[in-house]
PDB file of N, CA and C in Angstrom:
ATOM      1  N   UNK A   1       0.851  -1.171   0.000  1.00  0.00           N
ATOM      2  CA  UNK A   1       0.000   0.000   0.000  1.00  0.00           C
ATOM      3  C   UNK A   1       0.897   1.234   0.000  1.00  0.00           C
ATOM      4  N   UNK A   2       0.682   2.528  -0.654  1.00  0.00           N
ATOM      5  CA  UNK A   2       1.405   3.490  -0.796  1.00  0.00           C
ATOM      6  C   UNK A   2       1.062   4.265   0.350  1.00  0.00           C
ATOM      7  N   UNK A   3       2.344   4.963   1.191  1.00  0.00           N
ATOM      8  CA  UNK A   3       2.431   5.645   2.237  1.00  0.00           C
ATOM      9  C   UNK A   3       1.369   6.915   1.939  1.00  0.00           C
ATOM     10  N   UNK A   4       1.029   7.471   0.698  1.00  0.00           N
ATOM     11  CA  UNK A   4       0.292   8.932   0.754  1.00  0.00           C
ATOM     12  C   UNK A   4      -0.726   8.418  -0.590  1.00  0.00           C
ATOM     13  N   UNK A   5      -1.873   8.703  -0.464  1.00  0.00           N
ATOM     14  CA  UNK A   5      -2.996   9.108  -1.317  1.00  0.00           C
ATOM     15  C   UNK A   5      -3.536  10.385  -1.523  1.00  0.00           C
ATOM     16  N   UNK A   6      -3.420  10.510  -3.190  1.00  0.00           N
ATOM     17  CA  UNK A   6      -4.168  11.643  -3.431  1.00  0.00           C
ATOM     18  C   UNK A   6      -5.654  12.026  -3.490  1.00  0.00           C
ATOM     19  N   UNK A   7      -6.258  12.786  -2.503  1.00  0.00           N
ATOM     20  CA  UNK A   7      -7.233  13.154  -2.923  1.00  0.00           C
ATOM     21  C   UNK A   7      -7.779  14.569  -2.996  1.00  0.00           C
ATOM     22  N   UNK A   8      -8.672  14.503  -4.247  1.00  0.00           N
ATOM     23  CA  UNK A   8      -8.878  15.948  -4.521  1.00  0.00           C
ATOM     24  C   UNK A   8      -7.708  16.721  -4.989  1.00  0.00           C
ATOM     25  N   UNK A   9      -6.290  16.136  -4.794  1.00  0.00           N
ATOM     26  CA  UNK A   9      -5.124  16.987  -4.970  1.00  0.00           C
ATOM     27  C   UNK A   9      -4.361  17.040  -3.909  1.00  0.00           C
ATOM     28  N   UNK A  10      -4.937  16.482  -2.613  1.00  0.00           N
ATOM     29  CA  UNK A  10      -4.243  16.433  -1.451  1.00  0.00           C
ATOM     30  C   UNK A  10      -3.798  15.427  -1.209  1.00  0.00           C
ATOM     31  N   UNK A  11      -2.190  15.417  -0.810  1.00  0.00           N
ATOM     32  CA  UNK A  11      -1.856  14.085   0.111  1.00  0.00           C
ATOM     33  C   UNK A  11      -2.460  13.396   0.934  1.00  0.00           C
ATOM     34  N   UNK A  12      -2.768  12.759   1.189  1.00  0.00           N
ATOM     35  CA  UNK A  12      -3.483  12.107   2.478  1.00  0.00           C
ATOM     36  C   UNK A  12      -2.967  10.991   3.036  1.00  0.00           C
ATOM     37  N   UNK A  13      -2.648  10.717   4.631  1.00  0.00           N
ATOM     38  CA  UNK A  13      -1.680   9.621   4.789  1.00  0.00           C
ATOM     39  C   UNK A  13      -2.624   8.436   4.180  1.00  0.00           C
ATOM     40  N   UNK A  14      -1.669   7.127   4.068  1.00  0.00           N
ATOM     41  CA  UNK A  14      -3.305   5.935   3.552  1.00  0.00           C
ATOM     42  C   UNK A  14      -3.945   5.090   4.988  1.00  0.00           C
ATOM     43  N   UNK A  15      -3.028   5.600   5.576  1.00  0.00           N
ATOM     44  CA  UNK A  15      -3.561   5.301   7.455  1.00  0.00           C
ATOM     45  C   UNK A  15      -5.238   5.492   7.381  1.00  0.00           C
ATOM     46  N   UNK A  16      -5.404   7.035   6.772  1.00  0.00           N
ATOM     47  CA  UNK A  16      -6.414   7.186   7.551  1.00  0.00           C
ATOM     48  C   UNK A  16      -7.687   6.469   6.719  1.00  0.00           C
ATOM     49  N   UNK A  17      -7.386   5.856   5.507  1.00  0.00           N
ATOM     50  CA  UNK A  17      -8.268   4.807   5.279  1.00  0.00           C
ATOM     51  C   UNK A  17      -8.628   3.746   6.192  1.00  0.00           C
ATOM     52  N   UNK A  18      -7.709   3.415   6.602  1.00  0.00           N
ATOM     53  CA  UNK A  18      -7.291   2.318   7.414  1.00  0.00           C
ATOM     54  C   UNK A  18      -8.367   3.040   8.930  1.00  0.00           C
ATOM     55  N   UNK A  19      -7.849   3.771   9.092  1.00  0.00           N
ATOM     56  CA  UNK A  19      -8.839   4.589  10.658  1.00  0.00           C
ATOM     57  C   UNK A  19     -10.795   4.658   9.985  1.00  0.00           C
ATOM     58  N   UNK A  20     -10.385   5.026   8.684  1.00  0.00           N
ATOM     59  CA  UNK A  20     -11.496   5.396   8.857  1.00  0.00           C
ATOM     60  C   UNK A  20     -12.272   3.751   8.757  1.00  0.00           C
ATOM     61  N   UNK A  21     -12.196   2.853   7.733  1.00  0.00           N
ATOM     62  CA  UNK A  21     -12.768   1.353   8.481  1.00  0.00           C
ATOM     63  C   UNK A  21     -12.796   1.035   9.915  1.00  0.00           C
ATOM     64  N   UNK A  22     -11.293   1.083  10.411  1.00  0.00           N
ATOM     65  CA  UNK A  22     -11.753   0.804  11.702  1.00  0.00           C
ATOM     66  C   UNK A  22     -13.048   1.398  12.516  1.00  0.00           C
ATOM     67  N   UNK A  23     -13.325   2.739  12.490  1.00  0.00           N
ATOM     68  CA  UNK A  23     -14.250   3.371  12.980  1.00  0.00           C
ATOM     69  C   UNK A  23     -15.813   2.927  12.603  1.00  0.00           C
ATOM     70  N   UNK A  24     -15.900   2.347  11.381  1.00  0.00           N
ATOM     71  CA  UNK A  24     -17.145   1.445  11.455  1.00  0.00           C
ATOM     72  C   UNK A  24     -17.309   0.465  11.705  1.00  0.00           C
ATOM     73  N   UNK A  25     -15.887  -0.452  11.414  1.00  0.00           N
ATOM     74  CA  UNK A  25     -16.097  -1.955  12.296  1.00  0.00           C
ATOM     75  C   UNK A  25     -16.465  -1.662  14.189  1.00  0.00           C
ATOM     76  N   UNK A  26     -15.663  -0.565  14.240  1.00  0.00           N
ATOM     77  CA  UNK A  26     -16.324  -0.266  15.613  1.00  0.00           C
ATOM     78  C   UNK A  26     -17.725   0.493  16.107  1.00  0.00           C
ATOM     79  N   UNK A  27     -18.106   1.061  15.221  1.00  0.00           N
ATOM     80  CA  UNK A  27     -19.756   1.056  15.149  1.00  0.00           C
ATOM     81  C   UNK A  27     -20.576  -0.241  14.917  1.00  0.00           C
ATOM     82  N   UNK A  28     -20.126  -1.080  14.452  1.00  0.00           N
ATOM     83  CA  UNK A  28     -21.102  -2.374  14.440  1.00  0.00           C
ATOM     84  C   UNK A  28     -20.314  -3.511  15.553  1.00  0.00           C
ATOM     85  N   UNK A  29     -19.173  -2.958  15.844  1.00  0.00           N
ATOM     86  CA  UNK A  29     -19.070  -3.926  17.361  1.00  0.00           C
ATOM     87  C   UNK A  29     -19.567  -3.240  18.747  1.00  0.00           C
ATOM     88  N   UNK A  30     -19.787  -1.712  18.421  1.00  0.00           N
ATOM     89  CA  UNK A  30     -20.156  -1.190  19.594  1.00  0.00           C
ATOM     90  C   UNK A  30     -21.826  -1.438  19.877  1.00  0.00           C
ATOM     91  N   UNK A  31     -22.484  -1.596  19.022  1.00  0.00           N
ATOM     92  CA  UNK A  31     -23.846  -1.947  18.694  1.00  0.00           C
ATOM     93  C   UNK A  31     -23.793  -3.128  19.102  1.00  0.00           C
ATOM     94  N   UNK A  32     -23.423  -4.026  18.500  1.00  0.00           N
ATOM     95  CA  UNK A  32     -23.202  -5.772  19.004  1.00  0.00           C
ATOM     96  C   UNK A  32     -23.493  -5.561  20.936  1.00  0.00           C
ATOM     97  N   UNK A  33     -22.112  -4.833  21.442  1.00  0.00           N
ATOM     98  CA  UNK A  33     -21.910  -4.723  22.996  1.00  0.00           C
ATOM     99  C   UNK A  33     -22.677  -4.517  23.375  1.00  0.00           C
ATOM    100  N   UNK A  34     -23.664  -3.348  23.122  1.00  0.00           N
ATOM    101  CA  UNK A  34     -23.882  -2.694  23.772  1.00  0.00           C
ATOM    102  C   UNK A  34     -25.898  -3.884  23.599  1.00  0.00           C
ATOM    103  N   UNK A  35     -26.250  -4.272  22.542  1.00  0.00           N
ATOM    104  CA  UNK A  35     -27.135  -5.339  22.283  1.00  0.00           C
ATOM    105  C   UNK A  35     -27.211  -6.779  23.085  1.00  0.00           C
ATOM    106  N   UNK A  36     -26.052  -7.207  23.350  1.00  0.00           N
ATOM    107  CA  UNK A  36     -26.066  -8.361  23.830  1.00  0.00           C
ATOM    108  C   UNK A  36     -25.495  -8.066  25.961  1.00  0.00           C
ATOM    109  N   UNK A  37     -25.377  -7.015  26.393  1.00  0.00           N
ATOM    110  CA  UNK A  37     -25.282  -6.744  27.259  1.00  0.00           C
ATOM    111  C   UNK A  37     -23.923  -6.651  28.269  1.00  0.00           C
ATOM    112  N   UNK A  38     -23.018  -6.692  27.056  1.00  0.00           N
ATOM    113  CA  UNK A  38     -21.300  -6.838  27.644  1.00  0.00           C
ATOM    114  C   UNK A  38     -21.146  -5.790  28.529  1.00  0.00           C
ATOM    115  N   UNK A  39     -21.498  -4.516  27.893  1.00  0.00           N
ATOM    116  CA  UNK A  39     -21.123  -3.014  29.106  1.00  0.00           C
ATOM    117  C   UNK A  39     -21.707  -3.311  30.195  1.00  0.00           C
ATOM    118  N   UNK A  40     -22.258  -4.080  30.689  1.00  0.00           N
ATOM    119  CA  UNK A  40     -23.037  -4.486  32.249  1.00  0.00           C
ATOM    120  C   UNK A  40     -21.533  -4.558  32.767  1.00  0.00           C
ATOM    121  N   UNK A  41     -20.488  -5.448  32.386  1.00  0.00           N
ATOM    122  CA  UNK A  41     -19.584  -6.212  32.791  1.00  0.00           C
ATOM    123  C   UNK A  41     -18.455  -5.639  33.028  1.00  0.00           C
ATOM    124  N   UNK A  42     -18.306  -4.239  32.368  1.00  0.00           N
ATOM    125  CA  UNK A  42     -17.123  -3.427  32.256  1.00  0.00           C
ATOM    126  C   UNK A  42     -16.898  -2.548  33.800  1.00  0.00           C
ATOM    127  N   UNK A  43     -16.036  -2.154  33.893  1.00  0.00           N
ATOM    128  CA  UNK A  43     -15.992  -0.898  34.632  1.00  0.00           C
ATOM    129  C   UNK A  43     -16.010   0.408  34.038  1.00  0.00           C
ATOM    130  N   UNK A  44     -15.368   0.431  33.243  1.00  0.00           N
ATOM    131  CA  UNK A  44     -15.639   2.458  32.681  1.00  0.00           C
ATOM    132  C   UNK A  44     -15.661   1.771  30.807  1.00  0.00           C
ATOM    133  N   UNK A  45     -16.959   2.548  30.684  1.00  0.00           N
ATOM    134  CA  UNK A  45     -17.623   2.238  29.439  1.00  0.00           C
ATOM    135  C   UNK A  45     -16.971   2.821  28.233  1.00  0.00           C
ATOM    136  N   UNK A  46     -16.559   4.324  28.536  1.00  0.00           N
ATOM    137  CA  UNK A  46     -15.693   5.122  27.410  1.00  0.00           C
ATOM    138  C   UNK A  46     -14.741   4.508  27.311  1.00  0.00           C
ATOM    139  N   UNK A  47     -13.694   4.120  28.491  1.00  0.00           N
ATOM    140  CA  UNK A  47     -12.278   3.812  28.330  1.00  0.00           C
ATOM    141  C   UNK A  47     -12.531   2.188  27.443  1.00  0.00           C
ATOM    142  N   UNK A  48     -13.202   1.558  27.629  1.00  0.00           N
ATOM    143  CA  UNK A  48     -13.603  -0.053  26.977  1.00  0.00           C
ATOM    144  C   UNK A  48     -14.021   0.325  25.383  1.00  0.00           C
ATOM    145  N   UNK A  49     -14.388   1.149  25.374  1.00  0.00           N
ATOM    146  CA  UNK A  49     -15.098   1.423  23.935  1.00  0.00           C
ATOM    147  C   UNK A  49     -13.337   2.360  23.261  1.00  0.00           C
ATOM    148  N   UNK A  50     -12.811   3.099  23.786  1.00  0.00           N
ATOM    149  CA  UNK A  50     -11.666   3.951  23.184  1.00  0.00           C
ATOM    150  C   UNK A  50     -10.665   2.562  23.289  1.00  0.00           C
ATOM    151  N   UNK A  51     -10.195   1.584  23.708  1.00  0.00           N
ATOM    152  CA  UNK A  51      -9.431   0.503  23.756  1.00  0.00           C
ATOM    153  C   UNK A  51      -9.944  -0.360  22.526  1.00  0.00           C
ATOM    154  N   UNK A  52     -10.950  -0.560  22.115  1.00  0.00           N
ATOM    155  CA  UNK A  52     -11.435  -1.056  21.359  1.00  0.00           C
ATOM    156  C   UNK A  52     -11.000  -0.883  19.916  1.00  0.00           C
ATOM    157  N   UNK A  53     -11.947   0.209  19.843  1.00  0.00           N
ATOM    158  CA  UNK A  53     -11.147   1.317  18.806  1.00  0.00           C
ATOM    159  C   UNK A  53      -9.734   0.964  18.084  1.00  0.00           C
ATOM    160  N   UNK A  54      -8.788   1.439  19.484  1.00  0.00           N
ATOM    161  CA  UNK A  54      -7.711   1.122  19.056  1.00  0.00           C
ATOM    162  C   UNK A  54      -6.841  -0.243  18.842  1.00  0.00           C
ATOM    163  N   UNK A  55      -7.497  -1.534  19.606  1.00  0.00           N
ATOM    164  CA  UNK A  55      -7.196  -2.375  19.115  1.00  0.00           C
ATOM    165  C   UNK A  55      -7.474  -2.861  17.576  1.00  0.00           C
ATOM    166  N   UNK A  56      -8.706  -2.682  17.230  1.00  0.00           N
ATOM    167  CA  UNK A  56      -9.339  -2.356  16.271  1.00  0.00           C
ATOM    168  C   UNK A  56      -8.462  -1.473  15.226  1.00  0.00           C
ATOM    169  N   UNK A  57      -8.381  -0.616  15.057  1.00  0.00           N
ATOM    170  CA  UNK A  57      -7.324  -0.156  14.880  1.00  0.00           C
ATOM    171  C   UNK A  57      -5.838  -0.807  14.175  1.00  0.00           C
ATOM    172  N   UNK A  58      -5.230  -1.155  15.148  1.00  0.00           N
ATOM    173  CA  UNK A  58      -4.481  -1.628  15.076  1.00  0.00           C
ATOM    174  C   UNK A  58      -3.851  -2.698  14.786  1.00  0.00           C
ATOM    175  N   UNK A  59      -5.044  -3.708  15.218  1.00  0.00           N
ATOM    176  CA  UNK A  59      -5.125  -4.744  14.099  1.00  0.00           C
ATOM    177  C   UNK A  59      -5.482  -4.664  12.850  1.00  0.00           C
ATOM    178  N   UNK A  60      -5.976  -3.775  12.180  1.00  0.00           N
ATOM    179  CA  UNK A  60      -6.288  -3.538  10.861  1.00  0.00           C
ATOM    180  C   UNK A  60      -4.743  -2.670   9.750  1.00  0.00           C
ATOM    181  N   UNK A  61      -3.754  -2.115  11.054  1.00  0.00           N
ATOM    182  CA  UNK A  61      -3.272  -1.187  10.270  1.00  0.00           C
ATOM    183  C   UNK A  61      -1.808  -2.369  10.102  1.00  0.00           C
ATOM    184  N   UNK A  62      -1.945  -3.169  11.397  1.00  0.00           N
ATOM    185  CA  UNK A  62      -0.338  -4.454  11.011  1.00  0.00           C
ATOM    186  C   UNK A  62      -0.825  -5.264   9.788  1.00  0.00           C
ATOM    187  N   UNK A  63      -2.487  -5.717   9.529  1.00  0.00           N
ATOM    188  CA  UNK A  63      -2.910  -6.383   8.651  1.00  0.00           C
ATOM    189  C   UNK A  63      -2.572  -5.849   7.284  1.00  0.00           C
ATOM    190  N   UNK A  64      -2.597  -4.552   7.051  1.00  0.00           N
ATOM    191  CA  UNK A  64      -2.094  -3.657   6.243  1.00  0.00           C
ATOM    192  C   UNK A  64      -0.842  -3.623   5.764  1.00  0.00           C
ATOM    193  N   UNK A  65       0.158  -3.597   6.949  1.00  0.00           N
ATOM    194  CA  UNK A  65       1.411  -3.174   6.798  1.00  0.00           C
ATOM    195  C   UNK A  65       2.271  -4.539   6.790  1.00  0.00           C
TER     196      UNK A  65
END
């Protein structure tokens, strides 16, 4: 995958393709959680959901790289 994409004329890193999927796989896992009743189980709901994210994340961007 190439380090920069053009769009419109602008560089753009290709990361943030990569962020921006993650951010809907994490809309349909946060829906899942929050459906089947996992956040009962958590202690702090933001910090579980921002970990997520970034695992999410991050597994998508080594899958990449």
């Amino acid at each position: 995958m190439p380090r920069e994409i053009a769009i419109f004329g602008v560089l753009m890193p290709s990361l943030l393709i990569v962020f921006l999927a993650s951010v809907l796989i994490h809309i349909g896992v946060d829906w899942l959680c929050g459906h089947f009743g996992v956040y009962r189980y958590v202690w702090h709901r933001s910090l579980f959901r921002l970990c997520l994210l970034i695992c999410i994340f991050g597994v998508l961007s080594l899958l990449t790289y």
